[in-house]
Protein backbone atom coordinates (compact mmCIF):
# COMPACT_ATOMS: atom_id res chain seq x y z
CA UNK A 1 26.98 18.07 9.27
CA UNK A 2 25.45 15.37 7.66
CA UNK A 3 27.29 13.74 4.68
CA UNK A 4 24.84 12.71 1.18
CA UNK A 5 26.21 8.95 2.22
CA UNK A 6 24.73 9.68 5.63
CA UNK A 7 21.42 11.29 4.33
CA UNK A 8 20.79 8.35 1.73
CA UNK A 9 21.39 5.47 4.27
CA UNK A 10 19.15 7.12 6.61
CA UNK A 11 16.50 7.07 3.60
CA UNK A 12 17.23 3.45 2.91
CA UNK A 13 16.60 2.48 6.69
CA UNK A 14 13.65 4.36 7.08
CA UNK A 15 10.39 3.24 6.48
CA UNK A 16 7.31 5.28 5.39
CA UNK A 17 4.04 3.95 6.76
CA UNK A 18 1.33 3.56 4.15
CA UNK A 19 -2.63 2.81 5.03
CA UNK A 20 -4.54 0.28 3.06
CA UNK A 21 -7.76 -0.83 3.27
CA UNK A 22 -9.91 -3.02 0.67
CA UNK A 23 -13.29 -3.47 -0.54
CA UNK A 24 -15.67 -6.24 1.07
CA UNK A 25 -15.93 -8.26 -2.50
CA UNK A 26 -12.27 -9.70 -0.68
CA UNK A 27 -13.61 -11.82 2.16
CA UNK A 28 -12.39 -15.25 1.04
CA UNK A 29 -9.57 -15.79 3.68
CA UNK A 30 -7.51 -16.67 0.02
CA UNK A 31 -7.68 -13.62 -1.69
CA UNK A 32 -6.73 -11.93 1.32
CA UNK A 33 -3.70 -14.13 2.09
CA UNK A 34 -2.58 -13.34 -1.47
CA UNK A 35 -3.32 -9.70 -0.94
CA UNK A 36 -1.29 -9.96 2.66
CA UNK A 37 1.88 -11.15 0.98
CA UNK A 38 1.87 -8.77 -1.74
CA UNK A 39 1.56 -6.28 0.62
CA UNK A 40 4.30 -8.00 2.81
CA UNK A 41 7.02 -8.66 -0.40
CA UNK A 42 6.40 -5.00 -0.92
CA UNK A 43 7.54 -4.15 2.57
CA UNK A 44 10.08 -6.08 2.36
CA UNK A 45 12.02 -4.62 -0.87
CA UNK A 46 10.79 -1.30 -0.62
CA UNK A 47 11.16 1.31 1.85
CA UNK A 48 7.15 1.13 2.24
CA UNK A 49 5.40 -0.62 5.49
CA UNK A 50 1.90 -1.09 4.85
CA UNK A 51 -0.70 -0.44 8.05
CA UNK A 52 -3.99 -2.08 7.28
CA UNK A 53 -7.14 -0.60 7.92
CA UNK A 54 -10.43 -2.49 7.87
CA UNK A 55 -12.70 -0.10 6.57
CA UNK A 56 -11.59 3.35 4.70
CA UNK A 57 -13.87 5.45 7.59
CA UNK A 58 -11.32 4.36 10.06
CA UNK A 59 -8.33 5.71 7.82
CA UNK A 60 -7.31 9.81 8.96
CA UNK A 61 -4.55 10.07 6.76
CA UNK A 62 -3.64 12.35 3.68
CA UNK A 63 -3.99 9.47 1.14
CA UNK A 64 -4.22 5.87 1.20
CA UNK A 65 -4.06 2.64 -1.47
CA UNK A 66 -7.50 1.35 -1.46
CA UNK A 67 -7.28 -2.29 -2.92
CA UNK A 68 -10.54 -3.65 -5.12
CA UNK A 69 -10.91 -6.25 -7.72
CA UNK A 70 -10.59 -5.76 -11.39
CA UNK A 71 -13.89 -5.15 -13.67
CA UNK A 72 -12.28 -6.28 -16.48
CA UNK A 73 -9.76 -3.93 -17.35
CA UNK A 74 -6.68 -6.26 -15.39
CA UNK A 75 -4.68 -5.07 -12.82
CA UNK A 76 -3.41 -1.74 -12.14
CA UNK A 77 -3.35 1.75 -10.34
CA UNK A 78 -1.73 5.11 -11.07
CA UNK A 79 1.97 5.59 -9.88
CA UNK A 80 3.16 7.79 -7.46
CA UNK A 81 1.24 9.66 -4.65
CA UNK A 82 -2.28 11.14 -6.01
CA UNK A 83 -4.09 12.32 -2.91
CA UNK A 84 -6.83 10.65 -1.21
CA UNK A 85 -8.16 7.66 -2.17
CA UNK A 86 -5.85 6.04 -4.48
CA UNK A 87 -6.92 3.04 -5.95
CA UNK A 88 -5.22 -0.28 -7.22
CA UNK A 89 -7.29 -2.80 -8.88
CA UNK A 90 -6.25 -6.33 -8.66
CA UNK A 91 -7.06 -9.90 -8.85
């Protein structure tokens, strides 16, 4: 039997794969360095590994983080798991 020490270390360990993908308005080799170490200090702190898809028609998943650039309203994107397409404007 499996102690709550036990079940939370195994949580902390474990990482939960997450598809991204982004629109084409990021194809300066910049913007998408800045984007890939976001996405990388995320990883890195979080128990989130980010798998990065190059167009949305090649994601089969539940839900994914679809990263565009801000019209104006800053940056920002809803919190916690929505469904689909869940987007976070940026940059």
């Amino acid at each position: 039997m499996r102690t709550v020490r036990d079940f939370w270390l195994h949580l902390t360990h474990r990482k939960e794969l997450v598809s991204a993908t982004w629109t084409n308005c990021y194809l300066d080799s910049k913007e998408r360095g800045v984007i890939f170490g976001g996405l990388a200090e995320m990883a890195s702190k979080t128990c989130i590994k980010f798998f990065i898809h190059k167009h949305p028609s090649e994601i089969h998943d539940d839900g994914y983080v679809f990263i565009t650039k801000s019209r104006g309203k800053g940056c920002w994107s809803f919190v916690g798991k929505q469904g689909g397409k869940q987007v976070c404007e940026g940059l």
